[in-house]
Protein backbone atom coordinates (compact mmCIF):
# COMPACT_ATOMS: atom_id res chain seq x y z
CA UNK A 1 10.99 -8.56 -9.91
CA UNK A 2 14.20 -7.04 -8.76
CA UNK A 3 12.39 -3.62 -7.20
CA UNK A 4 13.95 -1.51 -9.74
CA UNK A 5 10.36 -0.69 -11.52
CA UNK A 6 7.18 0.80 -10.44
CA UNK A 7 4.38 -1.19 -11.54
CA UNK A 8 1.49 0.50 -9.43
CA UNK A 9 1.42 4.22 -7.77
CA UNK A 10 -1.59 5.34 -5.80
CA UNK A 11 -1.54 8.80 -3.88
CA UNK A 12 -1.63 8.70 -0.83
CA UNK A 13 -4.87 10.69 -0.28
CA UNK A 14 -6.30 8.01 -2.48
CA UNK A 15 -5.54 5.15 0.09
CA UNK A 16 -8.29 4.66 3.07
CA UNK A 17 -6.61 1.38 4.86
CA UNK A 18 -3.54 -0.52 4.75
CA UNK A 19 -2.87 -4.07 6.27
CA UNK A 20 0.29 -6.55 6.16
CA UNK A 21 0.74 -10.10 7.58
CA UNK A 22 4.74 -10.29 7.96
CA UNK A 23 4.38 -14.04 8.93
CA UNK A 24 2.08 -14.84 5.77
CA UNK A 25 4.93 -12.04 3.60
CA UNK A 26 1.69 -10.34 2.60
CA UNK A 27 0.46 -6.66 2.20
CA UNK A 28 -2.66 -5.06 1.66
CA UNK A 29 -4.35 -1.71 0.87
CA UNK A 30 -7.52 0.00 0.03
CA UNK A 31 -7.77 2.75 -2.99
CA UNK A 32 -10.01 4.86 -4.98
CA UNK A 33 -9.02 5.74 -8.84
CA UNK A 34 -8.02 8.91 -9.27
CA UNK A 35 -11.60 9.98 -10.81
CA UNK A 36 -13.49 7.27 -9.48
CA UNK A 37 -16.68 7.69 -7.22
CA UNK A 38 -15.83 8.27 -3.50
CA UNK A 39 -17.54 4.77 -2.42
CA UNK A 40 -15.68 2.43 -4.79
CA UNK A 41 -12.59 1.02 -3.67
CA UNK A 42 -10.19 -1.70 -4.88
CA UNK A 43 -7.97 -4.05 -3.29
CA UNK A 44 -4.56 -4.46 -3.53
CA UNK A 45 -2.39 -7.25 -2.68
CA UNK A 46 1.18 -8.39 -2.79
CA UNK A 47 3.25 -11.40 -1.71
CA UNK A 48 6.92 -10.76 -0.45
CA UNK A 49 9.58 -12.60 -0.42
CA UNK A 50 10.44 -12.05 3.00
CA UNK A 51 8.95 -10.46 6.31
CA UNK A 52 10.93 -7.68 6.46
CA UNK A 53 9.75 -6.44 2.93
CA UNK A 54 6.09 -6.41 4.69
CA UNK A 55 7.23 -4.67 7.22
CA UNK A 56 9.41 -2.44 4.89
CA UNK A 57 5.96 -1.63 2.51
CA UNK A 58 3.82 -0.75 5.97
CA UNK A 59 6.29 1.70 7.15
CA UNK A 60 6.40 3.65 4.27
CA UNK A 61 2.72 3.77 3.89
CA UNK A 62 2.12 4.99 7.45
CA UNK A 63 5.28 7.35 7.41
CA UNK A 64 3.36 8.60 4.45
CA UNK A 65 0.35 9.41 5.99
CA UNK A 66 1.84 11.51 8.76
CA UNK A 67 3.66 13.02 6.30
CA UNK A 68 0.26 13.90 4.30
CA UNK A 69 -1.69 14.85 7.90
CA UNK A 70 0.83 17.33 9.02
């Protein structure tokens, strides 16, 4: 995967909790489907190739939610 693809998009209202483990290069979120019921949520989890991408991936998602809550 050279990052030049989108393979999964959520919106951001869509996403209740996000979670990353630099040291273990992994990253985590909670969603609901777009017409799904409000309760049921899925996982989603990726392995990096390198701490910094986790920490990359995190930033964006809570940049994103500020940008959503103001």
């Amino acid at each position: 995967m050279t990052g030049d693809s989108v393979h999964m998009a959520h919106a951001l209202k869509r996403i209740s909790y996000a979670t990353c483990d630099p040291e273990g290069t992994q990253f985590s979120f909670l969603a609901r489907e777009p017409r799904g019921h409000f309760s049921l949520q899925y996982c989603h989890s990726f392995v990096t190739q390198t701490p910094e991408q986790v920490s990359t991936k995190m930033s964006v998602q809570v940049h994103g939610e500020r940008m959503l809550n103001r």
